[in-house]
PDB file of N, CA and C in Angstrom:
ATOM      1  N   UNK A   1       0.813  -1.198   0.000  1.00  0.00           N
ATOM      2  CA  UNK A   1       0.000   0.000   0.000  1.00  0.00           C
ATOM      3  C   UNK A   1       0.851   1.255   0.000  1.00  0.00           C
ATOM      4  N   UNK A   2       2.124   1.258   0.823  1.00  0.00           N
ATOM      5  CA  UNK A   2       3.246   2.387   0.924  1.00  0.00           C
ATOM      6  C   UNK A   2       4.318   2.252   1.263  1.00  0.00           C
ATOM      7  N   UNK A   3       4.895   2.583   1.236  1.00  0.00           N
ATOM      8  CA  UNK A   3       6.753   2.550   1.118  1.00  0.00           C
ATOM      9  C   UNK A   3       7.119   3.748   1.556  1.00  0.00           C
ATOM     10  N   UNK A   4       8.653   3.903   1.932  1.00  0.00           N
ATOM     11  CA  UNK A   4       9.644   4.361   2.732  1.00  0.00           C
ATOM     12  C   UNK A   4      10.749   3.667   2.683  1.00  0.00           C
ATOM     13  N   UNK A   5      11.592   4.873   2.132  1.00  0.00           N
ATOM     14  CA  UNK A   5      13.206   3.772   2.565  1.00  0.00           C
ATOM     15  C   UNK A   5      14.331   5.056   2.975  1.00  0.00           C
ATOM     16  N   UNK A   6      15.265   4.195   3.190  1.00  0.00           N
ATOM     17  CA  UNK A   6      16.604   4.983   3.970  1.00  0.00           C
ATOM     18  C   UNK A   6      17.455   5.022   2.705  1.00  0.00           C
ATOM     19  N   UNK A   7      17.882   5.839   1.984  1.00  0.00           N
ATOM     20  CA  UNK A   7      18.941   6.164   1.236  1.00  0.00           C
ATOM     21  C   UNK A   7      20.065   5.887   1.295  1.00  0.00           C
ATOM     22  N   UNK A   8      20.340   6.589   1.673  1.00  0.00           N
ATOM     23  CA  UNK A   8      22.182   7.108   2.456  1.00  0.00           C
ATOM     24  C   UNK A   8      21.674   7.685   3.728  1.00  0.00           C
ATOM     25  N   UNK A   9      22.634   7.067   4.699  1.00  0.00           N
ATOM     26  CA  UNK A   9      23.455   7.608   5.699  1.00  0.00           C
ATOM     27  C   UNK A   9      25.006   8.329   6.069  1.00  0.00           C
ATOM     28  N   UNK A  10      24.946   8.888   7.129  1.00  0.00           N
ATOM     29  CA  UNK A  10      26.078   9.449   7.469  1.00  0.00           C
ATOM     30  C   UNK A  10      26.078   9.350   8.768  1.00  0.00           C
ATOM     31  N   UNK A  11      27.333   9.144   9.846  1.00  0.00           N
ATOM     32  CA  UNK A  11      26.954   8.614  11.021  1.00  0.00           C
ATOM     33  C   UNK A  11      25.811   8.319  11.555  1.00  0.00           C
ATOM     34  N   UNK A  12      25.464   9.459  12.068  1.00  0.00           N
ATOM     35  CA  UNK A  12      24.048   9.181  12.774  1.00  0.00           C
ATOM     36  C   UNK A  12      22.822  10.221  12.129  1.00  0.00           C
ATOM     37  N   UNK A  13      22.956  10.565  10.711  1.00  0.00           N
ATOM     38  CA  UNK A  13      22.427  10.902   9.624  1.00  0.00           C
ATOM     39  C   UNK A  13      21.663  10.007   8.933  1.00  0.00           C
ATOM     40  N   UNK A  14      20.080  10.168   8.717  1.00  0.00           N
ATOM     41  CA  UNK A  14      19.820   9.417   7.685  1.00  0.00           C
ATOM     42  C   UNK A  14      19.261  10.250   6.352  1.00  0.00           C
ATOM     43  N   UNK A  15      19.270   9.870   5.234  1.00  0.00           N
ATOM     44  CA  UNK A  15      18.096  10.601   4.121  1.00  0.00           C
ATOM     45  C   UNK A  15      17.043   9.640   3.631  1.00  0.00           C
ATOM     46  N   UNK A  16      15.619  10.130   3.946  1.00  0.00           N
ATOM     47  CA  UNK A  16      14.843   9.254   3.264  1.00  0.00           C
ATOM     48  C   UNK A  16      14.076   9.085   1.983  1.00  0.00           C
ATOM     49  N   UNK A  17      13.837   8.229   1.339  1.00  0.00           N
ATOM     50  CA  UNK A  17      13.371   8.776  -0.283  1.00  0.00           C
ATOM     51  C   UNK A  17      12.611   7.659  -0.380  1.00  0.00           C
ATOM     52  N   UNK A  18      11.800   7.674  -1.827  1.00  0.00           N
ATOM     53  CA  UNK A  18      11.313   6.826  -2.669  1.00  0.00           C
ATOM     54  C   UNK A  18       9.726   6.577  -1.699  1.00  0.00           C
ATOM     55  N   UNK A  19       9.170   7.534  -1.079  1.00  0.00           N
ATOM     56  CA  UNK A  19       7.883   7.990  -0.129  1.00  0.00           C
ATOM     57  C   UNK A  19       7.243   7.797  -1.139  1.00  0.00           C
ATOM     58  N   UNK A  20       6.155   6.650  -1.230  1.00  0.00           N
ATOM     59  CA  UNK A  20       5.346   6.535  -2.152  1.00  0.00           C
ATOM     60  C   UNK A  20       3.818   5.803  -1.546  1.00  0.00           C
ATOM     61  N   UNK A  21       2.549   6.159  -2.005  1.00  0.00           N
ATOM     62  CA  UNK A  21       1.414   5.529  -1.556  1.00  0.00           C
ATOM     63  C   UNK A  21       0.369   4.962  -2.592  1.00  0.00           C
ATOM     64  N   UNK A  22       0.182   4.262  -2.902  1.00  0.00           N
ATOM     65  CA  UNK A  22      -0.463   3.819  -4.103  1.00  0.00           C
ATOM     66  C   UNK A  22      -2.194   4.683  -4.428  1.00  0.00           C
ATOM     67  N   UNK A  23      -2.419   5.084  -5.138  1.00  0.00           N
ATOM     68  CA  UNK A  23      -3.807   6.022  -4.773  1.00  0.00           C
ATOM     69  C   UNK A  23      -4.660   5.672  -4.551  1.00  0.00           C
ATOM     70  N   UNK A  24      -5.181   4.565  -4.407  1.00  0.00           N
ATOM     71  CA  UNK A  24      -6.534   4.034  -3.717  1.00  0.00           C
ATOM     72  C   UNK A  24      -6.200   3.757  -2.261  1.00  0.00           C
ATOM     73  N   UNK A  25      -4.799   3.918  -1.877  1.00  0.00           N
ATOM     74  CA  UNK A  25      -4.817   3.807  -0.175  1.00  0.00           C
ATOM     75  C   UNK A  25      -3.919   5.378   0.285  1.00  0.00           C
ATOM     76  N   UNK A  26      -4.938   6.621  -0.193  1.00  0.00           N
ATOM     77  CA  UNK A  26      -3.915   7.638  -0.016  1.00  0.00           C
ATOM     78  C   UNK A  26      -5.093   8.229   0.448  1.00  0.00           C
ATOM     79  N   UNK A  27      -5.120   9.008   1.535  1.00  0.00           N
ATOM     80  CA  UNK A  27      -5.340   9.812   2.967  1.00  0.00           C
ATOM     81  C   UNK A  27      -5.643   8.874   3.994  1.00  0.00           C
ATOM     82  N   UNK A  28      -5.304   8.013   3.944  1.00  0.00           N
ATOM     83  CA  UNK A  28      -6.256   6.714   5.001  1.00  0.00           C
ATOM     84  C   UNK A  28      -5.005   6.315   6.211  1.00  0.00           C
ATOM     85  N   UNK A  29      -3.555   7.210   5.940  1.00  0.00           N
ATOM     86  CA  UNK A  29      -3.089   7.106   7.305  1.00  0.00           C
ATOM     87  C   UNK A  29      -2.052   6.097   6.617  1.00  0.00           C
ATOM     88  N   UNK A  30      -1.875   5.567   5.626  1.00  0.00           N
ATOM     89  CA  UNK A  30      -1.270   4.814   5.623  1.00  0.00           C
ATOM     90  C   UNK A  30       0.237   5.176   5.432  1.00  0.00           C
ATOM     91  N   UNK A  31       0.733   6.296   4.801  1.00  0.00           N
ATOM     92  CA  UNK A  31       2.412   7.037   4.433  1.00  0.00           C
ATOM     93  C   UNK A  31       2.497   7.314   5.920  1.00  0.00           C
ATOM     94  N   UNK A  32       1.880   7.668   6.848  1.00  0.00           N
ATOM     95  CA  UNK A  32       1.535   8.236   8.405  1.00  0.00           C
ATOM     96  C   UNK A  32       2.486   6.981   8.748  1.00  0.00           C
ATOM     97  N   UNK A  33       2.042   6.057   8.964  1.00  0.00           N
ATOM     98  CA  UNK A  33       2.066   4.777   9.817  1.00  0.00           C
ATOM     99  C   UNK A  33       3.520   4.316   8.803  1.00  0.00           C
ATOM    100  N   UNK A  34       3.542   3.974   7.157  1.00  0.00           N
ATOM    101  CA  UNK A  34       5.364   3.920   6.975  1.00  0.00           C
ATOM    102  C   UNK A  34       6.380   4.822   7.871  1.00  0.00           C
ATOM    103  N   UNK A  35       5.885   5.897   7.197  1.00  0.00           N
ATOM    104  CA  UNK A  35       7.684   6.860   8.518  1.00  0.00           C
ATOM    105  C   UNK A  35       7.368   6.686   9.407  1.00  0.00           C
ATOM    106  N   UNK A  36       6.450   6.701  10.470  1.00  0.00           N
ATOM    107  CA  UNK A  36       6.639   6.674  11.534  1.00  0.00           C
ATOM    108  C   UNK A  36       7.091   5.078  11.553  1.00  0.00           C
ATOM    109  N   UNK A  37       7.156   4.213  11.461  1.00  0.00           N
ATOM    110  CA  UNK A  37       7.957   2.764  11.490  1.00  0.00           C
ATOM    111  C   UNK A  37       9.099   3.041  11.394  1.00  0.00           C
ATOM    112  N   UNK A  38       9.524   3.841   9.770  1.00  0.00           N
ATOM    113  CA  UNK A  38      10.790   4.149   9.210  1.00  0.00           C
ATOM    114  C   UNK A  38      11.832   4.954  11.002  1.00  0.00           C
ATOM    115  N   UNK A  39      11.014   5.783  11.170  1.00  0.00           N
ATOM    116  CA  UNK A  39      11.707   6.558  12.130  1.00  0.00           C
ATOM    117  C   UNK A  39      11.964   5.832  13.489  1.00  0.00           C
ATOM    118  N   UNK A  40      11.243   4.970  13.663  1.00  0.00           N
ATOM    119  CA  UNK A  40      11.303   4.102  15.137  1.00  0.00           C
ATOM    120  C   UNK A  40      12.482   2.811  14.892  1.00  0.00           C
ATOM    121  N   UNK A  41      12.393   2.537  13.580  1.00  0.00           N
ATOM    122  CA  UNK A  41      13.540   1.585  13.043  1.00  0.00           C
ATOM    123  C   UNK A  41      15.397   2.024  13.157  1.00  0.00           C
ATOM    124  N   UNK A  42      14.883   3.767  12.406  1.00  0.00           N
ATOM    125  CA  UNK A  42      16.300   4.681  12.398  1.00  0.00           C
ATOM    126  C   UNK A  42      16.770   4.987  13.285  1.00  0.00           C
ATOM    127  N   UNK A  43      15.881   5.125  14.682  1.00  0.00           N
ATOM    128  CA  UNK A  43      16.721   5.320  15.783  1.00  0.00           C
ATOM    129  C   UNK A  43      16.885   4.225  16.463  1.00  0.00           C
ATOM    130  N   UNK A  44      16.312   3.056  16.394  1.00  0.00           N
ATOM    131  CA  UNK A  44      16.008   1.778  17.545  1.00  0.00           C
ATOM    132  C   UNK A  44      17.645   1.082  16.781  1.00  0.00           C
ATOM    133  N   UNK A  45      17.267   1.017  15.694  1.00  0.00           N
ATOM    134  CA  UNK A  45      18.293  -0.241  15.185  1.00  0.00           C
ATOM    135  C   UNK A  45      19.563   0.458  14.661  1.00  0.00           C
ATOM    136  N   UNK A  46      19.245   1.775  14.368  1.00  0.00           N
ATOM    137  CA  UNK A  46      20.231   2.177  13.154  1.00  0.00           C
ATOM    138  C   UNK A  46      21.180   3.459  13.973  1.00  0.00           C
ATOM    139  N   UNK A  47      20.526   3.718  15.402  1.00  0.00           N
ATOM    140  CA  UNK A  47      20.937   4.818  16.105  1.00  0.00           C
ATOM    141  C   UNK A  47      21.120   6.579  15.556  1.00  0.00           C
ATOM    142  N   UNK A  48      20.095   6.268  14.402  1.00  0.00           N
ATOM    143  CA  UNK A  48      20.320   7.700  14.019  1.00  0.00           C
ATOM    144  C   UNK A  48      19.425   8.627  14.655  1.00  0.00           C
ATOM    145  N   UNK A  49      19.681  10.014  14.879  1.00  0.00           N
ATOM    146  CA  UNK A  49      19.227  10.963  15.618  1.00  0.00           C
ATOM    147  C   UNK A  49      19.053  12.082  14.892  1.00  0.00           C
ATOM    148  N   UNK A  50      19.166  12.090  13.348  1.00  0.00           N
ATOM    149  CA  UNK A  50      18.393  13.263  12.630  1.00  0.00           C
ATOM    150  C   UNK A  50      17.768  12.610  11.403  1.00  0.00           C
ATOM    151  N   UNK A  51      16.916  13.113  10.504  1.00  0.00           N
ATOM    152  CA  UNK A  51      16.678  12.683   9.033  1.00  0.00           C
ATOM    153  C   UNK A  51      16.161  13.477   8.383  1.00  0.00           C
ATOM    154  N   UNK A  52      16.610  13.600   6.993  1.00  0.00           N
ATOM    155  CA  UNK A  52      16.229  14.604   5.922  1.00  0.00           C
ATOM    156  C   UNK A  52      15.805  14.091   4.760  1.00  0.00           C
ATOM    157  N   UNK A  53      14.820  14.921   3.969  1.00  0.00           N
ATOM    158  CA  UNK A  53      14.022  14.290   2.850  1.00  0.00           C
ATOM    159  C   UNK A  53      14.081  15.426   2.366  1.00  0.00           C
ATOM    160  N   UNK A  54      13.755  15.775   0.750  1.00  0.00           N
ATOM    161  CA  UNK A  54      13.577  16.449  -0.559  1.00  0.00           C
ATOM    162  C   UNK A  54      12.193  16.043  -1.068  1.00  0.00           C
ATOM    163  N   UNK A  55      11.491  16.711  -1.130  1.00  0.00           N
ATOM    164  CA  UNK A  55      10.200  16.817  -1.978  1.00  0.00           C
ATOM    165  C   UNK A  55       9.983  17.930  -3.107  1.00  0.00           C
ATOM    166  N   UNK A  56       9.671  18.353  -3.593  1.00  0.00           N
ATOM    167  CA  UNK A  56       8.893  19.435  -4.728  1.00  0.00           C
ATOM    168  C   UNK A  56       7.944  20.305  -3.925  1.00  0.00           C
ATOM    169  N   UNK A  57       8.612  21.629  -4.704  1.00  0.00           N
ATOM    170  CA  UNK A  57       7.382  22.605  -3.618  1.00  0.00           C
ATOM    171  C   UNK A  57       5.907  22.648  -3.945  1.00  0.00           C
ATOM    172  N   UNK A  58       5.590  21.987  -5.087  1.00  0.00           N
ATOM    173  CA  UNK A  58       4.127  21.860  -5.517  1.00  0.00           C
ATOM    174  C   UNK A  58       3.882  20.576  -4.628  1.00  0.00           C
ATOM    175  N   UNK A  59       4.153  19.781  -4.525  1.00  0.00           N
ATOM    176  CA  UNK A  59       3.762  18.499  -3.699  1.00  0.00           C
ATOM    177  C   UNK A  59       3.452  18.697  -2.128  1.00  0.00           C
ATOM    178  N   UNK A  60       2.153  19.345  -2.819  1.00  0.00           N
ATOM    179  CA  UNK A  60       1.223  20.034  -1.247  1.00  0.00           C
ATOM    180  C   UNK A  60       0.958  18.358  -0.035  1.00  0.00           C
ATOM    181  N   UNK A  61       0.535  17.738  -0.591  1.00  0.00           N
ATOM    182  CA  UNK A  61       0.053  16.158   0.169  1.00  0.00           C
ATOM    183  C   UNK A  61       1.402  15.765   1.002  1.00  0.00           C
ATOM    184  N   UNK A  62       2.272  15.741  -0.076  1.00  0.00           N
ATOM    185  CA  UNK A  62       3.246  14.950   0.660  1.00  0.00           C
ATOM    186  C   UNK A  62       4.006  16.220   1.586  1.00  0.00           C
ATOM    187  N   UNK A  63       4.124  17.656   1.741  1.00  0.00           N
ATOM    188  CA  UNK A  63       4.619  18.800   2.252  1.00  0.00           C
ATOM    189  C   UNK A  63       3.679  18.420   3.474  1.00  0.00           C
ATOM    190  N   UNK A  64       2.889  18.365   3.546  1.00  0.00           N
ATOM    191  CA  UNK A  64       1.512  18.085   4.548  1.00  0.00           C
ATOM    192  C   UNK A  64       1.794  16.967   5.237  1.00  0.00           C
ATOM    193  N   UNK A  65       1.706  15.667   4.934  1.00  0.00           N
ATOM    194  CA  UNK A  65       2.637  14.438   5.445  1.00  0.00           C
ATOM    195  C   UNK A  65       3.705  14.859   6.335  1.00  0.00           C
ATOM    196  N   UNK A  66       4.359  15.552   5.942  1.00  0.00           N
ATOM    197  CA  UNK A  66       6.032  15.424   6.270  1.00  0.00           C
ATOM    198  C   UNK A  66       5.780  16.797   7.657  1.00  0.00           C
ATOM    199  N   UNK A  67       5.275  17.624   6.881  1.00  0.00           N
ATOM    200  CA  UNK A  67       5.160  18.892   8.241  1.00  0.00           C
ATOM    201  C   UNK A  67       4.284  18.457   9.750  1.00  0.00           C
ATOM    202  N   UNK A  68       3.401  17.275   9.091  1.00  0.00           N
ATOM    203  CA  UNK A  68       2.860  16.749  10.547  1.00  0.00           C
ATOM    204  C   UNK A  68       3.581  16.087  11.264  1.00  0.00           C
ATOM    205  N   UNK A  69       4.939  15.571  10.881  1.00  0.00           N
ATOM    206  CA  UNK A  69       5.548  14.342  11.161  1.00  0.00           C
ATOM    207  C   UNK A  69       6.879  14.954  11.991  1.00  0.00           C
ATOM    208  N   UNK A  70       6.912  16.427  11.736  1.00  0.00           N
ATOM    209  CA  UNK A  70       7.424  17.155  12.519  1.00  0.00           C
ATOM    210  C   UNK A  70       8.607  17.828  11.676  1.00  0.00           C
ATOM    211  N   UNK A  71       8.825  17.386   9.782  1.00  0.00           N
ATOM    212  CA  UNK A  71       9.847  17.788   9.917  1.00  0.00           C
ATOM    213  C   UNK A  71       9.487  19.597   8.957  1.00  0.00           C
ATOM    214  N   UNK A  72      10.386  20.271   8.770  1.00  0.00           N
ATOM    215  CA  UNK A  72      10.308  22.023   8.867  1.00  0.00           C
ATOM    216  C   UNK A  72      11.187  21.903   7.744  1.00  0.00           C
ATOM    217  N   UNK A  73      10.683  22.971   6.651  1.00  0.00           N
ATOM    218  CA  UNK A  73      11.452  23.651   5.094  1.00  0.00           C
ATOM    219  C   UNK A  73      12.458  24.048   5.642  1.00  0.00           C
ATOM    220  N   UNK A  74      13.794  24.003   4.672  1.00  0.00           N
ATOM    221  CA  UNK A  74      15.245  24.272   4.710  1.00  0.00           C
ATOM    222  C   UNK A  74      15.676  24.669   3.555  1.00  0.00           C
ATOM    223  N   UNK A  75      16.119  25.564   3.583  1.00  0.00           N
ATOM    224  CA  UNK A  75      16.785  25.564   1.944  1.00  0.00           C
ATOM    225  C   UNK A  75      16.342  26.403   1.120  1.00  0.00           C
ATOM    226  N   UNK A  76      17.315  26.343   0.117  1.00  0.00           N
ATOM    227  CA  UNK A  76      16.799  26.828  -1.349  1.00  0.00           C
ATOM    228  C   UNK A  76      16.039  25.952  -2.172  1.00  0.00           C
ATOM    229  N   UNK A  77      15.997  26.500  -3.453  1.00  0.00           N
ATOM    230  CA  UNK A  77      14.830  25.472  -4.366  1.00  0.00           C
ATOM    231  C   UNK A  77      13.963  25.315  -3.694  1.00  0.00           C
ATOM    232  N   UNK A  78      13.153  25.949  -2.594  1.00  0.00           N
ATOM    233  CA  UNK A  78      11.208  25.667  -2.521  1.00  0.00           C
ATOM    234  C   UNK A  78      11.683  23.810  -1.940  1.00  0.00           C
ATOM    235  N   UNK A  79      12.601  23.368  -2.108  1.00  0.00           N
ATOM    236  CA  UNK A  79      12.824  21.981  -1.858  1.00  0.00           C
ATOM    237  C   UNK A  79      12.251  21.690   0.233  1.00  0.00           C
ATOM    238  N   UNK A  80      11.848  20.975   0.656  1.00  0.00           N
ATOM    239  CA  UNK A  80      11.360  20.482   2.139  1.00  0.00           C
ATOM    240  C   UNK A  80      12.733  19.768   2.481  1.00  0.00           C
ATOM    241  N   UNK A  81      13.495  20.176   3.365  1.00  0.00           N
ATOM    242  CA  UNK A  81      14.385  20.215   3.755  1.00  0.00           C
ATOM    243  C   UNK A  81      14.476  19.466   5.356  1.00  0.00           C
ATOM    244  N   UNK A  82      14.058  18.374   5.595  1.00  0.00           N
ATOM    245  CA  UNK A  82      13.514  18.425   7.072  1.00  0.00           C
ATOM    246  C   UNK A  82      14.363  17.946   8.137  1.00  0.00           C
ATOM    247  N   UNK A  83      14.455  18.316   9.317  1.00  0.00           N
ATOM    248  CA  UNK A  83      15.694  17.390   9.911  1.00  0.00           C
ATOM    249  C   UNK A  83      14.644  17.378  11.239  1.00  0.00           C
ATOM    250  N   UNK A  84      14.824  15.700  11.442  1.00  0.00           N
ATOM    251  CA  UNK A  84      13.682  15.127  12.631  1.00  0.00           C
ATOM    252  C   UNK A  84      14.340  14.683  14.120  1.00  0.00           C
ATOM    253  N   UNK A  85      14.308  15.453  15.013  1.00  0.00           N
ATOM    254  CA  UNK A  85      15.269  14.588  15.863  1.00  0.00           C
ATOM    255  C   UNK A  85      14.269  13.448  16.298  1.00  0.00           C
ATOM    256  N   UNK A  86      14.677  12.397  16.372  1.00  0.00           N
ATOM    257  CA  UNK A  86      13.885  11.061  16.400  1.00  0.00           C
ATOM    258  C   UNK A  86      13.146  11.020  17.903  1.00  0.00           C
ATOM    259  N   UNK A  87      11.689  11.423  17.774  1.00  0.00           N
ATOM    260  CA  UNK A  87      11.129  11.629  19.116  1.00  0.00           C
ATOM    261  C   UNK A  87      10.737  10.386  19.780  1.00  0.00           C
ATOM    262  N   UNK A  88      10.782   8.866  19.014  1.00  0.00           N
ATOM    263  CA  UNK A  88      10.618   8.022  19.101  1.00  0.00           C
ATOM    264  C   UNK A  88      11.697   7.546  20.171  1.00  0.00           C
ATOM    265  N   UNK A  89      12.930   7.812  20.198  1.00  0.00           N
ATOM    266  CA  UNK A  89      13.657   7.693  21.280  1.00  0.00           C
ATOM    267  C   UNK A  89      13.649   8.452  22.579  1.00  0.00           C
ATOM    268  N   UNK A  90      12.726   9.719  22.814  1.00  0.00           N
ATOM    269  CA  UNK A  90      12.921   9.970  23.929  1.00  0.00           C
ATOM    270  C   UNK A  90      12.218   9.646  24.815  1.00  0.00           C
ATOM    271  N   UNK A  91      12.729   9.707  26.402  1.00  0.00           N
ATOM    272  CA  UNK A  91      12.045   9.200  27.117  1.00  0.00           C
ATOM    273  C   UNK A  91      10.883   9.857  27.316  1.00  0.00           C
ATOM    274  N   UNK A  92      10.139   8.830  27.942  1.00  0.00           N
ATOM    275  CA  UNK A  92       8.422   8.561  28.156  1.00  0.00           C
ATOM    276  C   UNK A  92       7.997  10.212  28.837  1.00  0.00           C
ATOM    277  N   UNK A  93       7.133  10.608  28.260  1.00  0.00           N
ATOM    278  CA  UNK A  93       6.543  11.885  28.684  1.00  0.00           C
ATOM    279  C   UNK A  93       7.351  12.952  28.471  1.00  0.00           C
ATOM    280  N   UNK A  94       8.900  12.893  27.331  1.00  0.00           N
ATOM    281  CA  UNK A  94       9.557  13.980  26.555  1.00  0.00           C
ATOM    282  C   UNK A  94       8.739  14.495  25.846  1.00  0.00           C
ATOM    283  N   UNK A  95       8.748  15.749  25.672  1.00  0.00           N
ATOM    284  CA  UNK A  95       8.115  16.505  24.285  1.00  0.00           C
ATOM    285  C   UNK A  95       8.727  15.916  23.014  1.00  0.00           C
ATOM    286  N   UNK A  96       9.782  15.290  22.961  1.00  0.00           N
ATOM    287  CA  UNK A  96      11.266  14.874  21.893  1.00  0.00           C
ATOM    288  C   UNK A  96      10.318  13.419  21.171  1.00  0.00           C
ATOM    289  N   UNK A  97       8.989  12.381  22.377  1.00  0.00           N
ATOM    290  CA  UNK A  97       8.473  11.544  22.022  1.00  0.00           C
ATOM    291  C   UNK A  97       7.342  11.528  21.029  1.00  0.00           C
ATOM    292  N   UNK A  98       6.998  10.632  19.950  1.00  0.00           N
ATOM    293  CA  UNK A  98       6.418  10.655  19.404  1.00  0.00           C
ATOM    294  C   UNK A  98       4.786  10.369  20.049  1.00  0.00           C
TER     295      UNK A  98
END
């Protein structure tokens, strides 16, 4: 139904790409529920503690996705620039938690 993957890394850097939802399962939560896996995976297994993605500045849905998910525009090129500190790792009742 949706996908998420890890690109490249850099220490404790990840980039994520290839965010895709097939259109008969698109607003139903389902790209929601990939990153947030993706992100509980990147810090649990992979120990990373930031992540950044590139989208298109017309790509209102997926800008929308990504700004709920916590991550914030960077950059030039109109490009979504996001860097997430993984709230999935902090402790219980952090603001840092998902």
């Amino acid at each position: 139904m949706a996908i998420a993957g890890l690109n490249a890394s850099f220490g404790s850097m990840g980039q994520i790409g290839g965010v895709y939802t097939r259109p008969t399962h698109r607003r139903g939560g389902v790209a929601t529920s990939v990153m947030r896996a993706l992100h509980l995976d990147a810090c649990t297994r992979l120990s990373m503690d930031k992540l950044i993605l590139f989208t298109g500045e017309h790509n209102v849905a997926a800008r929308r996705l990504y700004e709920s998910l916590g991550y914030s525009e960077f950059g030039h090129y109109s490009l979504l620039f996001g860097g997430w500190r993984l709230r999935v790792c902090g402790p219980a009742g952090s603001p840092w938690r998902a």
